[in-house]
PDB file of N, CA and C in Angstrom:
ATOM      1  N   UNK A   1     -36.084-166.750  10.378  1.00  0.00           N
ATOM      2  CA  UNK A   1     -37.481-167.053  10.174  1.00  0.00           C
ATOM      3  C   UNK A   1     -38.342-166.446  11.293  1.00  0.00           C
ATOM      4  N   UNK A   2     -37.129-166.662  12.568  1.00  0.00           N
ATOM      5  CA  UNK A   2     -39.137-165.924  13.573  1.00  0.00           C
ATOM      6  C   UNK A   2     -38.581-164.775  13.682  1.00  0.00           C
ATOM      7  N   UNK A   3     -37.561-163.867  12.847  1.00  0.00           N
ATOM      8  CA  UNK A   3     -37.351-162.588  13.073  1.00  0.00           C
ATOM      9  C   UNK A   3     -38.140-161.686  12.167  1.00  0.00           C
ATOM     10  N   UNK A   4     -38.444-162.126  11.565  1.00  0.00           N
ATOM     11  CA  UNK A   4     -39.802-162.645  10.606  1.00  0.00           C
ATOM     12  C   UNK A   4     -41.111-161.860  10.981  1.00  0.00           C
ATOM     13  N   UNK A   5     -41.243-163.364  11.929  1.00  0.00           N
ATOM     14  CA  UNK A   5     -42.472-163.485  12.615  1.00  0.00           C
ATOM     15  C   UNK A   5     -42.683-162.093  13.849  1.00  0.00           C
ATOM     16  N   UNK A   6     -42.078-161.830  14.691  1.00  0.00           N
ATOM     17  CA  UNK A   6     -42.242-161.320  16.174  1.00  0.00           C
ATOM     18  C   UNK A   6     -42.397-160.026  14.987  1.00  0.00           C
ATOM     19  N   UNK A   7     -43.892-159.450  15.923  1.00  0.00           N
ATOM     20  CA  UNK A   7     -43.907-157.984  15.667  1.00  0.00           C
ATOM     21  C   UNK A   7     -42.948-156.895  16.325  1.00  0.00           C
ATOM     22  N   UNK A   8     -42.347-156.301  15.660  1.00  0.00           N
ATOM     23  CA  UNK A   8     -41.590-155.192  16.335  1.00  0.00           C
ATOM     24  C   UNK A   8     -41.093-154.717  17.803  1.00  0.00           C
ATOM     25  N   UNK A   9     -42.866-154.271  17.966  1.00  0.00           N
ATOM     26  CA  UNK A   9     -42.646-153.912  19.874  1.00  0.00           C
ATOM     27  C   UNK A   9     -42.123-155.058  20.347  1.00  0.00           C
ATOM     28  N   UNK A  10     -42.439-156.319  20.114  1.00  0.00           N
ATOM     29  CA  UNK A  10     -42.166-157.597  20.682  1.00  0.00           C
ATOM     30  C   UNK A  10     -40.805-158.086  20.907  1.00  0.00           C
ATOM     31  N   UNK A  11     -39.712-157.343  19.986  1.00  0.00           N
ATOM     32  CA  UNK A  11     -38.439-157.979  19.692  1.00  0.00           C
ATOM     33  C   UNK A  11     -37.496-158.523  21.117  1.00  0.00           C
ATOM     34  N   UNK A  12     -37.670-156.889  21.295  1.00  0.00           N
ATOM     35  CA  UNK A  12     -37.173-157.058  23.064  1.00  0.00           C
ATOM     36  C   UNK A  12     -37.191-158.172  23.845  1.00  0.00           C
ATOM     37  N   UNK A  13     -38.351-158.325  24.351  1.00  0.00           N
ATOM     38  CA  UNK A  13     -39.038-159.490  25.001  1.00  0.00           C
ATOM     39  C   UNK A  13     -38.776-160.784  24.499  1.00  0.00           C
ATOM     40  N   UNK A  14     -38.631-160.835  22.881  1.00  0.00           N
ATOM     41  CA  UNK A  14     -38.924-162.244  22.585  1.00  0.00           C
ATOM     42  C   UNK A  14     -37.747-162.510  22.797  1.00  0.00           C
ATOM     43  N   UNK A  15     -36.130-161.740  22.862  1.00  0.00           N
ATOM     44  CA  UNK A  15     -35.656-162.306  23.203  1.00  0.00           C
ATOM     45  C   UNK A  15     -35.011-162.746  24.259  1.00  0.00           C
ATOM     46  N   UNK A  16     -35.667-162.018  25.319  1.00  0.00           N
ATOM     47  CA  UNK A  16     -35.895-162.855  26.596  1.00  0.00           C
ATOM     48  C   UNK A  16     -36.809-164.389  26.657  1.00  0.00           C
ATOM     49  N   UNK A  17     -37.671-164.413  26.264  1.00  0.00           N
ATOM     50  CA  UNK A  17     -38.550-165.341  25.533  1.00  0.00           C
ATOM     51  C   UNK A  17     -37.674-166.824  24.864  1.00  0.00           C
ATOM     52  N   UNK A  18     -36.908-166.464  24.068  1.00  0.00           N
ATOM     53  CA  UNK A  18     -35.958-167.540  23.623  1.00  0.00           C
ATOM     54  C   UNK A  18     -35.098-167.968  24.594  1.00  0.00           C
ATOM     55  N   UNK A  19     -34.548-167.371  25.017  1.00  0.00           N
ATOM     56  CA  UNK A  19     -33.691-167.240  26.234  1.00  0.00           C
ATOM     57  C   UNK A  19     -34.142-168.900  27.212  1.00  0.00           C
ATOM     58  N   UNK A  20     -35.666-168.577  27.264  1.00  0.00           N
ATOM     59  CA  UNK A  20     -35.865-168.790  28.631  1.00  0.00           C
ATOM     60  C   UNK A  20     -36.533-170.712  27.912  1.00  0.00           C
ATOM     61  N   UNK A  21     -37.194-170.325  26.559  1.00  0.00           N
ATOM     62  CA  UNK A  21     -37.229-171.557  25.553  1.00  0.00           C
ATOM     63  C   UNK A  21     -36.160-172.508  25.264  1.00  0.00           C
ATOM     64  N   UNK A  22     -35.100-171.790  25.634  1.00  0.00           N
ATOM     65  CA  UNK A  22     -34.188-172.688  25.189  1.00  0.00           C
ATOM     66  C   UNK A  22     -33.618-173.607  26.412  1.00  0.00           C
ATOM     67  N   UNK A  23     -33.936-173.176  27.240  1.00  0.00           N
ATOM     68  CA  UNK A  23     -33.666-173.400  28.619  1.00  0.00           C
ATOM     69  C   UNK A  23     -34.620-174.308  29.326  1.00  0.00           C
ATOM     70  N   UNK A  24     -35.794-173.939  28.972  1.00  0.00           N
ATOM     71  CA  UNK A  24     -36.851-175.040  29.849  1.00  0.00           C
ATOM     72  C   UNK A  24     -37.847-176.272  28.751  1.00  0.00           C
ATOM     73  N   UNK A  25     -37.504-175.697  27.054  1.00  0.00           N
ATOM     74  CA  UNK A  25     -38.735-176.870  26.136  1.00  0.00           C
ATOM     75  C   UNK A  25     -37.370-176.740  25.455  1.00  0.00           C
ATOM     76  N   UNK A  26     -36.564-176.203  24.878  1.00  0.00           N
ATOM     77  CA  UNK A  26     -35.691-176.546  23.305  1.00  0.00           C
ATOM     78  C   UNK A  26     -34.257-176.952  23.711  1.00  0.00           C
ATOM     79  N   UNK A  27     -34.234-178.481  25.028  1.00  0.00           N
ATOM     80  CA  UNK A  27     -33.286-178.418  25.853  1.00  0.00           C
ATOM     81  C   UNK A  27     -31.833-179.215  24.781  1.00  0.00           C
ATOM     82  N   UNK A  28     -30.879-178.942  24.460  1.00  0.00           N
ATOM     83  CA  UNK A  28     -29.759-179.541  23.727  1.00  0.00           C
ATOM     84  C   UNK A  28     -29.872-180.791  23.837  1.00  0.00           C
ATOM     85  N   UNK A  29     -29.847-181.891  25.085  1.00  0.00           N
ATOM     86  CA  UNK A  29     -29.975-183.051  24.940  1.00  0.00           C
ATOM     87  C   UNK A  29     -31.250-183.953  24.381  1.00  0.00           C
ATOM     88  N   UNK A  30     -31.977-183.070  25.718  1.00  0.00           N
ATOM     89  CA  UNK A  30     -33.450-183.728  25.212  1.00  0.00           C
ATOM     90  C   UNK A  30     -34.425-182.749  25.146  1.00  0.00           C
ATOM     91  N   UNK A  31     -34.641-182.408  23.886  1.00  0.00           N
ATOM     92  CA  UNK A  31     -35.680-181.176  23.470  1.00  0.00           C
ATOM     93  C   UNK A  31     -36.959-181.763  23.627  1.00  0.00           C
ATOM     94  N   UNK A  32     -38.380-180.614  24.789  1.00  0.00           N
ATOM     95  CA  UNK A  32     -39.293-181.286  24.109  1.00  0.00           C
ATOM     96  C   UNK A  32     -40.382-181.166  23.374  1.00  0.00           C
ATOM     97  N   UNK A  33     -40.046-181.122  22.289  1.00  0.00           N
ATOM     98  CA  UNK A  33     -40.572-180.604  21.112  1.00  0.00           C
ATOM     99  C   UNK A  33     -42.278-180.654  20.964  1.00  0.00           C
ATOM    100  N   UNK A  34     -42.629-181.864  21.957  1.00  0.00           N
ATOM    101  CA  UNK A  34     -44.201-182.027  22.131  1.00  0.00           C
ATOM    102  C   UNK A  34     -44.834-180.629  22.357  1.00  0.00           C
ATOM    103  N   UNK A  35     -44.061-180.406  23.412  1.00  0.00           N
ATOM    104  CA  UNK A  35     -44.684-178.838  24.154  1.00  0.00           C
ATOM    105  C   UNK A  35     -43.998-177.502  23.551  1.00  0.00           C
ATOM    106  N   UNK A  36     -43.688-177.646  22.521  1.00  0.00           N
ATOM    107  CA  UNK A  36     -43.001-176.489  21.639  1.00  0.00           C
ATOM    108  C   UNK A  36     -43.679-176.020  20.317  1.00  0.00           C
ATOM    109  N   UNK A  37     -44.140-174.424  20.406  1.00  0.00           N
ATOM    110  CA  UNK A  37     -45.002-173.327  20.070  1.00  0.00           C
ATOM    111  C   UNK A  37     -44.388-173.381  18.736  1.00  0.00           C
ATOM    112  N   UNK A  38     -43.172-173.454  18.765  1.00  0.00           N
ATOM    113  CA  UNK A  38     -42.602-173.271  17.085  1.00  0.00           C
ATOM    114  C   UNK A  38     -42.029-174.104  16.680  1.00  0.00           C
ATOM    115  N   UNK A  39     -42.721-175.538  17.056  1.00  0.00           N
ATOM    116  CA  UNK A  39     -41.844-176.737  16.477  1.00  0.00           C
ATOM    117  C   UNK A  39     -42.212-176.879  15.029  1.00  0.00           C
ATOM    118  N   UNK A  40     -43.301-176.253  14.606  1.00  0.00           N
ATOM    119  CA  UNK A  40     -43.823-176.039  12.858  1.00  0.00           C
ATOM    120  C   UNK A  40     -42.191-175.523  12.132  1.00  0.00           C
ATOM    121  N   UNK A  41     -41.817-174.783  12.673  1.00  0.00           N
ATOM    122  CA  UNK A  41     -41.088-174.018  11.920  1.00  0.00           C
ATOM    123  C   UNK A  41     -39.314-174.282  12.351  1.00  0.00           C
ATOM    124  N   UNK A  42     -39.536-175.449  12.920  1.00  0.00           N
ATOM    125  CA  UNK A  42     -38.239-176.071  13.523  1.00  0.00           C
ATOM    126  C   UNK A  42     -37.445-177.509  12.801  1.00  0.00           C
ATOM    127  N   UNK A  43     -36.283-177.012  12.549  1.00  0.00           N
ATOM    128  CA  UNK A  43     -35.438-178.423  11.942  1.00  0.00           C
ATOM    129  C   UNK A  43     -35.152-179.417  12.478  1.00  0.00           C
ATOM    130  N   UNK A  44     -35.053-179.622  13.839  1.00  0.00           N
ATOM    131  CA  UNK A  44     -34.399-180.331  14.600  1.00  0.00           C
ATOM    132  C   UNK A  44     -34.529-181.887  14.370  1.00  0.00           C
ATOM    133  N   UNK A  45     -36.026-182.193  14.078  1.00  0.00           N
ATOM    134  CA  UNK A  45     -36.273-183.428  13.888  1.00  0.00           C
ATOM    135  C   UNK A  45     -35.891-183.759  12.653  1.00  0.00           C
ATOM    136  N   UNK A  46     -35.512-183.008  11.685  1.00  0.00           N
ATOM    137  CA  UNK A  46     -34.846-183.125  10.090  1.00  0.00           C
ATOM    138  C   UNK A  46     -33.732-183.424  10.205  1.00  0.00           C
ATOM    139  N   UNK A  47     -32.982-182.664  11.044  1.00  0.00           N
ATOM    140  CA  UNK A  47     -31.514-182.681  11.345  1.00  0.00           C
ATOM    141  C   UNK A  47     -30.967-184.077  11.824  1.00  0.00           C
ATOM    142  N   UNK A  48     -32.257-184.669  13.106  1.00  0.00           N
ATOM    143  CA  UNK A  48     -31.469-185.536  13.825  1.00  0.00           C
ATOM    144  C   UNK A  48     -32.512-186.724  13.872  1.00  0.00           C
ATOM    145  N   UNK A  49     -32.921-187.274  12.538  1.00  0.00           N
ATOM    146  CA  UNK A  49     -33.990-188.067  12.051  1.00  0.00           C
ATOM    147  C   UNK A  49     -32.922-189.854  12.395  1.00  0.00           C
ATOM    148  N   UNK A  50     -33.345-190.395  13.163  1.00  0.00           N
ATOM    149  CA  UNK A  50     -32.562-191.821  13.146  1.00  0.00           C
ATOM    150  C   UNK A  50     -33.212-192.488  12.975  1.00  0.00           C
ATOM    151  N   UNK A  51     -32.242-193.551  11.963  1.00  0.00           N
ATOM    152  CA  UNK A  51     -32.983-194.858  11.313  1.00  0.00           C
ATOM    153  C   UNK A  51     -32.976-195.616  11.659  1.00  0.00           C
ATOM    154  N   UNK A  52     -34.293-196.304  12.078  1.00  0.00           N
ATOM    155  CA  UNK A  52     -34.764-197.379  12.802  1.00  0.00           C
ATOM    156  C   UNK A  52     -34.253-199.083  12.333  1.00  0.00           C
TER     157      UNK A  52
END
């Protein structure tokens, strides 16, 4: 989906870009999705929806 999105020249970079997203806002334990640019287009909260 954001391979998609990123214009061309951009590819490079973005994936330094992810790299560095995944590392400081899209963290495995505790993601934080508040402060995350592509949480529109993100499953995570679908995936790991708990019932109250």
């Amino acid at each position: 989906a954001l391979l998609k999105r990123v214009p061309t020249e951009y590819l490079v970079d973005a994936h330094h870009w992810l790299i560095l997203h995944g590392r400081y806002i899209c963290k495995a334990r505790q993601p934080l999705c508040y402060q995350c640019i592509v949480e529109p287009l993100c499953r995570y909260k679908q995936k790991n929806r708990q019932e109250t």
